[in-house]
C-alpha atoms as a PDB file:
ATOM      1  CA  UNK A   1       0.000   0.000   0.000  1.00  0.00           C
ATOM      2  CA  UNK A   2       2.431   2.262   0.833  1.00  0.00           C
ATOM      3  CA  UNK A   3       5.798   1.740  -0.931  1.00  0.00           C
ATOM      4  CA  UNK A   4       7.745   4.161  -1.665  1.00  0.00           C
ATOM      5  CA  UNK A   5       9.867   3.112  -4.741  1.00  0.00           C
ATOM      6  CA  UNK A   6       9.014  -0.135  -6.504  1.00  0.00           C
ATOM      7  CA  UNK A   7       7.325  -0.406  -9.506  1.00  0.00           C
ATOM      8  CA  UNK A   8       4.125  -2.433 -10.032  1.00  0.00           C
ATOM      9  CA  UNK A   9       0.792  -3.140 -11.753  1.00  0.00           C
ATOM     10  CA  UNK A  10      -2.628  -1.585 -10.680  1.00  0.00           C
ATOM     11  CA  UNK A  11      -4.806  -4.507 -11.144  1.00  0.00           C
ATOM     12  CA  UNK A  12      -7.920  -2.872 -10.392  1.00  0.00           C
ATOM     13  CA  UNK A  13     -10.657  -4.239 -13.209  1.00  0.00           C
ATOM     14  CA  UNK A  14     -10.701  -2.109 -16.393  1.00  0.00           C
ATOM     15  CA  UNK A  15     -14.206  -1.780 -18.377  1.00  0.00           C
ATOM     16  CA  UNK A  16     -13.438  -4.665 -20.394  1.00  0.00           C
ATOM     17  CA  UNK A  17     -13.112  -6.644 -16.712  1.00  0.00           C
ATOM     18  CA  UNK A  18      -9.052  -7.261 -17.352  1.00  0.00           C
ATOM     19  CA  UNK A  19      -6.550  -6.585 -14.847  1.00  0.00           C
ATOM     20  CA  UNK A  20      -4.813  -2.879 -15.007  1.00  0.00           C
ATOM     21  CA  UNK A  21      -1.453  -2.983 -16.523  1.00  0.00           C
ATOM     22  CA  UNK A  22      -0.593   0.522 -16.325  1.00  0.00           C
ATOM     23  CA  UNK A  23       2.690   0.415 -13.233  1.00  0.00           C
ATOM     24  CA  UNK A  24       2.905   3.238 -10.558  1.00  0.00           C
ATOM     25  CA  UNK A  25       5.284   3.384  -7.686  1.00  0.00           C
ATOM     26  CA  UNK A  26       5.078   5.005  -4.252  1.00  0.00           C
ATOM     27  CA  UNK A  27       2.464   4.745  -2.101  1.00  0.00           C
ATOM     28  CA  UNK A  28      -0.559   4.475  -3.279  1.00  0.00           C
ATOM     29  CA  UNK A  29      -2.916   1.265  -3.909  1.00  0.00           C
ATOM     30  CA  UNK A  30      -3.834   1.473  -7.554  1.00  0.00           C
ATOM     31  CA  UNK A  31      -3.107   3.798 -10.539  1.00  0.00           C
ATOM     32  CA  UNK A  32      -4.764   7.434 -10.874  1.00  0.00           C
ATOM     33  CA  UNK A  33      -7.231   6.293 -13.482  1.00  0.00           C
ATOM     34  CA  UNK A  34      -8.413   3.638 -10.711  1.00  0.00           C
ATOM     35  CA  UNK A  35      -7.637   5.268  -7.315  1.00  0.00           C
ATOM     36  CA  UNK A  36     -10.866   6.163  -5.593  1.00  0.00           C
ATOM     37  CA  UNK A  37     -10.907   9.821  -3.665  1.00  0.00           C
ATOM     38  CA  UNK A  38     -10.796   7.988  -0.185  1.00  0.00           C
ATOM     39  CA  UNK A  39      -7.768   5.818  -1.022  1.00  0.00           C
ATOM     40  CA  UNK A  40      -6.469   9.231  -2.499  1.00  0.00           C
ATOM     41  CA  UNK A  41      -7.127  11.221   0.959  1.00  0.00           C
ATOM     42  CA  UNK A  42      -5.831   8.428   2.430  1.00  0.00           C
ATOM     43  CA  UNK A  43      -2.202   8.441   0.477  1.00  0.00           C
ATOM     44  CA  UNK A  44      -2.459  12.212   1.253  1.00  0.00           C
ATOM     45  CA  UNK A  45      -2.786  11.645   4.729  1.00  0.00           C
ATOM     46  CA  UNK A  46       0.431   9.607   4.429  1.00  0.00           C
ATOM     47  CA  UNK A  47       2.328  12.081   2.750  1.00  0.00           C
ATOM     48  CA  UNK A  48       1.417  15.026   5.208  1.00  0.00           C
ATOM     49  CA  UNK A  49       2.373  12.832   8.384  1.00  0.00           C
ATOM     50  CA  UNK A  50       5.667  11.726   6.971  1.00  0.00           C
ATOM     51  CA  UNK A  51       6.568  15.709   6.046  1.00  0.00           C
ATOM     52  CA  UNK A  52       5.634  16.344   9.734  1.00  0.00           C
ATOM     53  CA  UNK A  53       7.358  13.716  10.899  1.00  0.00           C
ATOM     54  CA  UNK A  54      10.444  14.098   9.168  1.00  0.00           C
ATOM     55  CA  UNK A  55      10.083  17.886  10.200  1.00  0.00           C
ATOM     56  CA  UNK A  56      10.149  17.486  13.759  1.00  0.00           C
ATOM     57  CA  UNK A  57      13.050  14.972  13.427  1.00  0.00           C
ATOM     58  CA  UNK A  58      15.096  17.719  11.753  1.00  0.00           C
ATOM     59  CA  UNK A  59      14.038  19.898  14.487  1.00  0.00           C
ATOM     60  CA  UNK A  60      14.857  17.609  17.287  1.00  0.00           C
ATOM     61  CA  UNK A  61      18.120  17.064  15.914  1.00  0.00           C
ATOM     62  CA  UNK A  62      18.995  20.632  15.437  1.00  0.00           C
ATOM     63  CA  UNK A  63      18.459  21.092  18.509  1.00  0.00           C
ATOM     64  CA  UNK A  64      20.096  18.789  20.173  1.00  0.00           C
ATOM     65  CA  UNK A  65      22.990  19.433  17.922  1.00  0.00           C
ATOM     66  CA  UNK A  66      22.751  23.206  19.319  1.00  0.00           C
ATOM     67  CA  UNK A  67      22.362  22.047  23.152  1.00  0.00           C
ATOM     68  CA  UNK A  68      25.952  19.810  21.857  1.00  0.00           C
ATOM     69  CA  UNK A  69      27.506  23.170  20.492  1.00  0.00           C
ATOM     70  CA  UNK A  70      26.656  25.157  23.640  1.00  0.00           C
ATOM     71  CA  UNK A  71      27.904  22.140  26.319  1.00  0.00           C
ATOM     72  CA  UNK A  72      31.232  21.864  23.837  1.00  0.00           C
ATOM     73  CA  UNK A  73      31.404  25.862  24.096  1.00  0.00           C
ATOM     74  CA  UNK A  74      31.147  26.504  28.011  1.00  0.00           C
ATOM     75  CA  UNK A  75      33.797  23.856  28.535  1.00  0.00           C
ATOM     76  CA  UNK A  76      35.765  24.971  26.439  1.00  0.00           C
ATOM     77  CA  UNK A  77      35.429  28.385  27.910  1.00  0.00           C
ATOM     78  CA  UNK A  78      35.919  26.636  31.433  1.00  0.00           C
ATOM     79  CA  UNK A  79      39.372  25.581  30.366  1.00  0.00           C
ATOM     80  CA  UNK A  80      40.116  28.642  29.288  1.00  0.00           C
ATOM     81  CA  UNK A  81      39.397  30.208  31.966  1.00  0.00           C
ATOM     82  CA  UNK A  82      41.289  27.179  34.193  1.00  0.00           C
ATOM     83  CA  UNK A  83      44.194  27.813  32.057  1.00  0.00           C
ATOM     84  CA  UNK A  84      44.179  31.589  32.238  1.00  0.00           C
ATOM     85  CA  UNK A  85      44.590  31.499  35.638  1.00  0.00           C
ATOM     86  CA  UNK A  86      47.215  29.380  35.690  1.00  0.00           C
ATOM     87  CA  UNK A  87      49.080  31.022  33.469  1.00  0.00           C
ATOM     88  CA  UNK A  88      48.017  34.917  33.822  1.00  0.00           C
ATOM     89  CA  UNK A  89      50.954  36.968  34.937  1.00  0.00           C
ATOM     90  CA  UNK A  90      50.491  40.338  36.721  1.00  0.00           C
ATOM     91  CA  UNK A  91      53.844  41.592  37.413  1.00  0.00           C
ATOM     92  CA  UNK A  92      56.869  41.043  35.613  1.00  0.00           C
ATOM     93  CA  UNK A  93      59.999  41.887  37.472  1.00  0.00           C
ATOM     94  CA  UNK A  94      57.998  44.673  39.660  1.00  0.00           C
ATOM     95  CA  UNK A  95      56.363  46.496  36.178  1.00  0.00           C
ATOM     96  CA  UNK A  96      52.571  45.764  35.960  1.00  0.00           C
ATOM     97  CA  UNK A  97      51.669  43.774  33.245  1.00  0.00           C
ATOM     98  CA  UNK A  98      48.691  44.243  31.240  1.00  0.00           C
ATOM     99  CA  UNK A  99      46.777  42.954  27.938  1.00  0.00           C
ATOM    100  CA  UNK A 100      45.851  46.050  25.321  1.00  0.00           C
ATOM    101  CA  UNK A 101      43.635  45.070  23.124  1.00  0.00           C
ATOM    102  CA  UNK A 102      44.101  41.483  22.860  1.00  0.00           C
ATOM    103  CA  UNK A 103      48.558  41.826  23.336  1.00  0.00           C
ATOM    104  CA  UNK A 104      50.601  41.814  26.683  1.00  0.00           C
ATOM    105  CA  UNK A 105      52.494  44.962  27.536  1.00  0.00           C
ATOM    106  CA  UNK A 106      54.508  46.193  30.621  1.00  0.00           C
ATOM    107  CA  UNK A 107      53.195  48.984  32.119  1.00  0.00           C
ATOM    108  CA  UNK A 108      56.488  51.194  34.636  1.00  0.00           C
ATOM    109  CA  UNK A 109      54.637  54.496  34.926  1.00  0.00           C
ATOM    110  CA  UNK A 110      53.122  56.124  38.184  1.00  0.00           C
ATOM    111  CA  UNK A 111      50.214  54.357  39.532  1.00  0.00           C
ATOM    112  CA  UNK A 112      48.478  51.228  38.146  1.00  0.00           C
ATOM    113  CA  UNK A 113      46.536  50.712  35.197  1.00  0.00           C
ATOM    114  CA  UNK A 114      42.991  49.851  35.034  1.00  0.00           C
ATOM    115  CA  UNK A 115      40.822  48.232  32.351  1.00  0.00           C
ATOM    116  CA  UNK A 116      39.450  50.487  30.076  1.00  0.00           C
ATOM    117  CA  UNK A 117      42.427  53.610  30.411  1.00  0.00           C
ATOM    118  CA  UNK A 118      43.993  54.756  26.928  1.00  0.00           C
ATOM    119  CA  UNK A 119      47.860  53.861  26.467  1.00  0.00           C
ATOM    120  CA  UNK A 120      50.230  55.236  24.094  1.00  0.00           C
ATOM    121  CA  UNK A 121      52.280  52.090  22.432  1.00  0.00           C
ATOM    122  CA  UNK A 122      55.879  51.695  21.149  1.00  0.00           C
ATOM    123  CA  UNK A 123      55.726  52.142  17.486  1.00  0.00           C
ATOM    124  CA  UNK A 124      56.167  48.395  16.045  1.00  0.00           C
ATOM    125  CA  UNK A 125      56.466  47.279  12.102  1.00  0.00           C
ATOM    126  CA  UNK A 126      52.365  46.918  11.792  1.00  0.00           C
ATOM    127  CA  UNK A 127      51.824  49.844  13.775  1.00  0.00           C
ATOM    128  CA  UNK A 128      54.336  52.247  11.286  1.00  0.00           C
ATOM    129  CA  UNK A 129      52.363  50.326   8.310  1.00  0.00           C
ATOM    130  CA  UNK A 130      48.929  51.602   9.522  1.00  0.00           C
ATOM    131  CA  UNK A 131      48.813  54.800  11.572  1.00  0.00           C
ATOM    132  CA  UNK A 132      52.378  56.193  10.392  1.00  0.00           C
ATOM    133  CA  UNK A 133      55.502  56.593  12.818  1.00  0.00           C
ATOM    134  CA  UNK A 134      55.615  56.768  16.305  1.00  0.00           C
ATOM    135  CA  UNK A 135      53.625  55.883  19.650  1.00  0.00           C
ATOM    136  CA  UNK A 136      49.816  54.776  18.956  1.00  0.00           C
ATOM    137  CA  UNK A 137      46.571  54.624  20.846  1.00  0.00           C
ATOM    138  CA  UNK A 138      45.555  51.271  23.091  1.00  0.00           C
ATOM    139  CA  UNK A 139      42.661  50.773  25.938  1.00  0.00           C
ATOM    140  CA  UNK A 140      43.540  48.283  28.270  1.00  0.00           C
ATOM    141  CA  UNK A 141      41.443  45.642  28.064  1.00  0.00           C
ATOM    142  CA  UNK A 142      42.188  43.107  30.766  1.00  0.00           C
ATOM    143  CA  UNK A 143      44.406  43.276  33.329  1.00  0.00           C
ATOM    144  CA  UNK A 144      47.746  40.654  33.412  1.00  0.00           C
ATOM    145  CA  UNK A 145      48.822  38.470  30.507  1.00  0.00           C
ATOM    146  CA  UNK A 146      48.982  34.962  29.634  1.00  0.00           C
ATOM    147  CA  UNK A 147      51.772  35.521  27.221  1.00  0.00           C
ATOM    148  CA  UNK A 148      55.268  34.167  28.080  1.00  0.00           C
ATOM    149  CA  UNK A 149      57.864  35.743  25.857  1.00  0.00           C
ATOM    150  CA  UNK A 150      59.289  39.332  26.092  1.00  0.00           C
ATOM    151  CA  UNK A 151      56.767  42.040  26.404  1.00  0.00           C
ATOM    152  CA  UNK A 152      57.242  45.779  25.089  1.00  0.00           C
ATOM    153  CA  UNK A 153      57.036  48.501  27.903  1.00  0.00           C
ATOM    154  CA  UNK A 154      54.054  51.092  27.361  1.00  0.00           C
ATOM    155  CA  UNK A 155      55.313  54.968  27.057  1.00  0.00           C
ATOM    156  CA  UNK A 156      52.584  56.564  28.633  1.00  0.00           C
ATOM    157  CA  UNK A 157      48.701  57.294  29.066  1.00  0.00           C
ATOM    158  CA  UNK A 158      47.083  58.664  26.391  1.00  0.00           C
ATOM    159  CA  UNK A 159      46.266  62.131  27.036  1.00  0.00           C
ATOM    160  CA  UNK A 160      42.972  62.935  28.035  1.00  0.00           C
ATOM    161  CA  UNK A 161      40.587  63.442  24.578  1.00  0.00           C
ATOM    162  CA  UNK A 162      39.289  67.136  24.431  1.00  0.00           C
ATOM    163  CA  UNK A 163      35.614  67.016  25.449  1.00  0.00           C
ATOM    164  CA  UNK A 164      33.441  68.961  22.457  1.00  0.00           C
ATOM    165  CA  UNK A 165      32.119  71.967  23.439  1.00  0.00           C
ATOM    166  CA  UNK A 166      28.350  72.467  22.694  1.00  0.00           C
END
């Protein structure tokens, strides 16, 4: 009755009283010429609850492939975060050390640093390519580093931006 792919003969009785020959495939129990509207509503029926069906299983898997991602993401952020603190370094030979935006720097000047101040930064080959020669802009953005090799000293705090008038 319902079959989804082979082929075979309707059978139903034709005027002359023979057999059908005519094939179909799918479900279905006869060919159109001889399928009556309730075995038609019926094969309709079929169709609709298997689109539903395989609907909700796409859904269901989506989602649990979502819930997966999300589990796999918050561990991975807890060992990050486990491995950040084993690793973060706040001073470095008595100079505070300090991550602007997203690099590790060593910080000598007068007071400490806080998350969010502007820095000026030593010039470096990237930094001449882009903004020209000399010191450039930073905002701390965390405070300690997790990175082990040599770190460049910052030259100052950026000076205070002129507030508009108006």
């Amino acid at each position: 009755m319902f079959e989804e792919v082979r082929q075979r003969p309707c059978g139903r009785p034709t005027k002359s009283g023979a057999p059908c020959r005519a094939q179909f495939s799918g479900p279905g129990f006869a060919c159109k010429l001889h399928t009556t509207d309730h075995e038609k509503a019926l094969v309709e029926a079929y169709r609709k609850g298997l689109e539903t069906g395989r609907a909700q299983e796409r859904d269901r898997s989506q989602r649990a492939a979502t819930a997966q991602v999300e589990r796999l993401e918050r561990q991975i952020r807890t060992l990050r975060d486990e491995l950040d603190a084993k690793s973060r370094r706040f001073q470095i030979d008595g100079d505070q050390a300090v991550t602007v935006d997203g690099y590790g720097y060593r910080w000598k000047g007068p007071g400490a640093l806080e998350v969010g101040d502007r820095v000026l930064l030593p010039e470096n080959y990237v930094s001449a390519l882009r903004q020209g020669p000399g010191p450039f802009p930073g905002t701390v953005t965390e405070l300690g580093t997790t990175y082990t090799g040599p770190l460049s000293t910052i030259v100052s705090r950026a000076p205070a931006a002129p507030r508009p008038i108006g």
